[in-house]
C-alpha atoms as a PDB file:
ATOM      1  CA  UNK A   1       0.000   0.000   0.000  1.00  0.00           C
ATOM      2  CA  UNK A   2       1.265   3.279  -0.958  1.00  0.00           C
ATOM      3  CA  UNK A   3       0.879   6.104   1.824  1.00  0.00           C
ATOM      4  CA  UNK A   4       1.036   9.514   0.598  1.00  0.00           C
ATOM      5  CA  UNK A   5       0.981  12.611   3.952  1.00  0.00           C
ATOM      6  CA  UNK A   6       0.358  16.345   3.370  1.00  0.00           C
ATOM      7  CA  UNK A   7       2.316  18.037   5.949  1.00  0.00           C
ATOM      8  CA  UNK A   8       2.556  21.396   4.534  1.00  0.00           C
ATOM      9  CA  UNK A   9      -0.356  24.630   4.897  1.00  0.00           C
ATOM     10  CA  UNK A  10      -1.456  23.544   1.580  1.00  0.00           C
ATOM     11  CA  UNK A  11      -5.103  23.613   1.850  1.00  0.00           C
ATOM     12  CA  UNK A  12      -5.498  25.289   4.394  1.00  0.00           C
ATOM     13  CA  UNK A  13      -8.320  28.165   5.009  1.00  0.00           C
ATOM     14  CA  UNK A  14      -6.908  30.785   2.765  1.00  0.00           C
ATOM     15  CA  UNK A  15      -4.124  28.406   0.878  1.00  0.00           C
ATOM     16  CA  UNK A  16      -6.180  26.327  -1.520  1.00  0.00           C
ATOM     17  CA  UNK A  17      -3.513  25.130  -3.358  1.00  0.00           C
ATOM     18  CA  UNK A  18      -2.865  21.592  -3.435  1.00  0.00           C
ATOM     19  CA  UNK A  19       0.305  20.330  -2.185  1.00  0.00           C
ATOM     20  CA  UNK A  20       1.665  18.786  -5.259  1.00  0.00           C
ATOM     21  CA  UNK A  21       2.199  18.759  -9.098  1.00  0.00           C
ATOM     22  CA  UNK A  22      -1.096  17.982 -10.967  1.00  0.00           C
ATOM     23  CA  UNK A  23       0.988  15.794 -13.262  1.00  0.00           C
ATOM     24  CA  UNK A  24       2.201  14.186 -10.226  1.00  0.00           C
ATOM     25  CA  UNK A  25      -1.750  13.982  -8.518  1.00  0.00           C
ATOM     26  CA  UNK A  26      -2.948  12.210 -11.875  1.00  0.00           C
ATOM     27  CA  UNK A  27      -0.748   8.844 -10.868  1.00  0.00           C
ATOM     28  CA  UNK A  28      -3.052   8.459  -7.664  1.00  0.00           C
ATOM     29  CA  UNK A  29      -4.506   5.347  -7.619  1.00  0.00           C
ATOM     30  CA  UNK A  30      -7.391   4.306  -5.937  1.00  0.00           C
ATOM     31  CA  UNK A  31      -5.283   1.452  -3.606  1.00  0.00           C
ATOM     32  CA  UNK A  32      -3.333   4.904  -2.366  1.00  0.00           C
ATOM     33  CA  UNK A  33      -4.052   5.858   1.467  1.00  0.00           C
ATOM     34  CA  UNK A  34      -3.927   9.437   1.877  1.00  0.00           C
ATOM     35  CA  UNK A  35      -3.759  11.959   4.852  1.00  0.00           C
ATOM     36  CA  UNK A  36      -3.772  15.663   5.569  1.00  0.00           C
ATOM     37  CA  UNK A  37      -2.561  17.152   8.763  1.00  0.00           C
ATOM     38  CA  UNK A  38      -4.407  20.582   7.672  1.00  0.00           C
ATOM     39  CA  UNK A  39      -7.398  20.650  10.147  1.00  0.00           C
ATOM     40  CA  UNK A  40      -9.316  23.223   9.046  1.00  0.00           C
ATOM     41  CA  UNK A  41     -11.042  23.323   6.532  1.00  0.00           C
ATOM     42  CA  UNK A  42     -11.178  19.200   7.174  1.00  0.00           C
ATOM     43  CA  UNK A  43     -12.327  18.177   3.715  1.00  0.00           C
ATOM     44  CA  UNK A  44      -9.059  19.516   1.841  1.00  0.00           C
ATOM     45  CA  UNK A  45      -8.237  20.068  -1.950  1.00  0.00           C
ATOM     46  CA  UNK A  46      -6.008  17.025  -1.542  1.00  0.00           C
ATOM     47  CA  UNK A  47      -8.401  14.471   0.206  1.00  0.00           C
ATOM     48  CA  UNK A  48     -11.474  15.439  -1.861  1.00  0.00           C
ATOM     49  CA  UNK A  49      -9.146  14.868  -5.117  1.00  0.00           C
ATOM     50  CA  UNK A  50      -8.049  11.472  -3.650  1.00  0.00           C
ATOM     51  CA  UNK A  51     -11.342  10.301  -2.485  1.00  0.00           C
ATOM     52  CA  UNK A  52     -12.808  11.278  -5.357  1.00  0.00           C
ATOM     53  CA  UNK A  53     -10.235   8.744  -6.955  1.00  0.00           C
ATOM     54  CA  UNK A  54     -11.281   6.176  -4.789  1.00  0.00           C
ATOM     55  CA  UNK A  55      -8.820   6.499  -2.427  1.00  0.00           C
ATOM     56  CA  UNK A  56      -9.142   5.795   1.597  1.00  0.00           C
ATOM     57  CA  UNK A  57      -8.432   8.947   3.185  1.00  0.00           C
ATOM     58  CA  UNK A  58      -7.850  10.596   6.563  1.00  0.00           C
ATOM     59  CA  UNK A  59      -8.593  14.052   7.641  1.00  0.00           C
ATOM     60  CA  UNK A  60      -6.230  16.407   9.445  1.00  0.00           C
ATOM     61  CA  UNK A  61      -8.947  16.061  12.505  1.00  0.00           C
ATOM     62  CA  UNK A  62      -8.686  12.534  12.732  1.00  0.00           C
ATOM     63  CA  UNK A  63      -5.053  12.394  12.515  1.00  0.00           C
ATOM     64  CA  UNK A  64      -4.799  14.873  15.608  1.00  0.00           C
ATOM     65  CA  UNK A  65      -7.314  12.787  17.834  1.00  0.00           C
ATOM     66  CA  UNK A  66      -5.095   9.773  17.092  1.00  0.00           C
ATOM     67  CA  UNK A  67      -2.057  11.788  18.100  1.00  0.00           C
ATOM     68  CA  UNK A  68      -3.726  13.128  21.138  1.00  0.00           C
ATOM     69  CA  UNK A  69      -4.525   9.367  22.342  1.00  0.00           C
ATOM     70  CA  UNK A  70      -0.727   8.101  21.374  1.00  0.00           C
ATOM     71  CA  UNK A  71       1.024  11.472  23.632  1.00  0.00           C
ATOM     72  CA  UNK A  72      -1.720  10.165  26.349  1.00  0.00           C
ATOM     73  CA  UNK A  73      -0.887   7.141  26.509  1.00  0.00           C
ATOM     74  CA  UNK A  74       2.978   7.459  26.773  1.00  0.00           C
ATOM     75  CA  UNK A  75       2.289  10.115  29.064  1.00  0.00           C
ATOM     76  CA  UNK A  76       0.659   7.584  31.405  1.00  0.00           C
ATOM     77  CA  UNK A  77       2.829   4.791  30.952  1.00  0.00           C
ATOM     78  CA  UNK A  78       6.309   6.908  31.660  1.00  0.00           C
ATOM     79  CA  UNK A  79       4.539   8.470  35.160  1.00  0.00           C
ATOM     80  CA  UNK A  80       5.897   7.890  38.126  1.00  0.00           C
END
Protein backbone atom coordinates (compact mmCIF):
# COMPACT_ATOMS: atom_id res chain seq x y z
CA UNK A 1 0.00 0.00 0.00
CA UNK A 2 1.27 3.28 -0.96
CA UNK A 3 0.88 6.10 1.82
CA UNK A 4 1.04 9.51 0.60
CA UNK A 5 0.98 12.61 3.95
CA UNK A 6 0.36 16.35 3.37
CA UNK A 7 2.32 18.04 5.95
CA UNK A 8 2.56 21.40 4.53
CA UNK A 9 -0.36 24.63 4.90
CA UNK A 10 -1.46 23.54 1.58
CA UNK A 11 -5.10 23.61 1.85
CA UNK A 12 -5.50 25.29 4.39
CA UNK A 13 -8.32 28.16 5.01
CA UNK A 14 -6.91 30.78 2.76
CA UNK A 15 -4.12 28.41 0.88
CA UNK A 16 -6.18 26.33 -1.52
CA UNK A 17 -3.51 25.13 -3.36
CA UNK A 18 -2.86 21.59 -3.44
CA UNK A 19 0.30 20.33 -2.19
CA UNK A 20 1.67 18.79 -5.26
CA UNK A 21 2.20 18.76 -9.10
CA UNK A 22 -1.10 17.98 -10.97
CA UNK A 23 0.99 15.79 -13.26
CA UNK A 24 2.20 14.19 -10.23
CA UNK A 25 -1.75 13.98 -8.52
CA UNK A 26 -2.95 12.21 -11.88
CA UNK A 27 -0.75 8.84 -10.87
CA UNK A 28 -3.05 8.46 -7.66
CA UNK A 29 -4.51 5.35 -7.62
CA UNK A 30 -7.39 4.31 -5.94
CA UNK A 31 -5.28 1.45 -3.61
CA UNK A 32 -3.33 4.90 -2.37
CA UNK A 33 -4.05 5.86 1.47
CA UNK A 34 -3.93 9.44 1.88
CA UNK A 35 -3.76 11.96 4.85
CA UNK A 36 -3.77 15.66 5.57
CA UNK A 37 -2.56 17.15 8.76
CA UNK A 38 -4.41 20.58 7.67
CA UNK A 39 -7.40 20.65 10.15
CA UNK A 40 -9.32 23.22 9.05
CA UNK A 41 -11.04 23.32 6.53
CA UNK A 42 -11.18 19.20 7.17
CA UNK A 43 -12.33 18.18 3.72
CA UNK A 44 -9.06 19.52 1.84
CA UNK A 45 -8.24 20.07 -1.95
CA UNK A 46 -6.01 17.03 -1.54
CA UNK A 47 -8.40 14.47 0.21
CA UNK A 48 -11.47 15.44 -1.86
CA UNK A 49 -9.15 14.87 -5.12
CA UNK A 50 -8.05 11.47 -3.65
CA UNK A 51 -11.34 10.30 -2.49
CA UNK A 52 -12.81 11.28 -5.36
CA UNK A 53 -10.24 8.74 -6.96
CA UNK A 54 -11.28 6.18 -4.79
CA UNK A 55 -8.82 6.50 -2.43
CA UNK A 56 -9.14 5.79 1.60
CA UNK A 57 -8.43 8.95 3.19
CA UNK A 58 -7.85 10.60 6.56
CA UNK A 59 -8.59 14.05 7.64
CA UNK A 60 -6.23 16.41 9.44
CA UNK A 61 -8.95 16.06 12.50
CA UNK A 62 -8.69 12.53 12.73
CA UNK A 63 -5.05 12.39 12.52
CA UNK A 64 -4.80 14.87 15.61
CA UNK A 65 -7.31 12.79 17.83
CA UNK A 66 -5.10 9.77 17.09
CA UNK A 67 -2.06 11.79 18.10
CA UNK A 68 -3.73 13.13 21.14
CA UNK A 69 -4.53 9.37 22.34
CA UNK A 70 -0.73 8.10 21.37
CA UNK A 71 1.02 11.47 23.63
CA UNK A 72 -1.72 10.17 26.35
CA UNK A 73 -0.89 7.14 26.51
CA UNK A 74 2.98 7.46 26.77
CA UNK A 75 2.29 10.12 29.06
CA UNK A 76 0.66 7.58 31.40
CA UNK A 77 2.83 4.79 30.95
CA UNK A 78 6.31 6.91 31.66
CA UNK A 79 4.54 8.47 35.16
CA UNK A 80 5.90 7.89 38.13
Amino acid sequence: MICWVNGSPAGMSGFDALPLPQTLLDTLEATTYVADVVTAPVMTPLLTFAQARGCVVQTGPEMALAQMKLDGAVHWRHRS
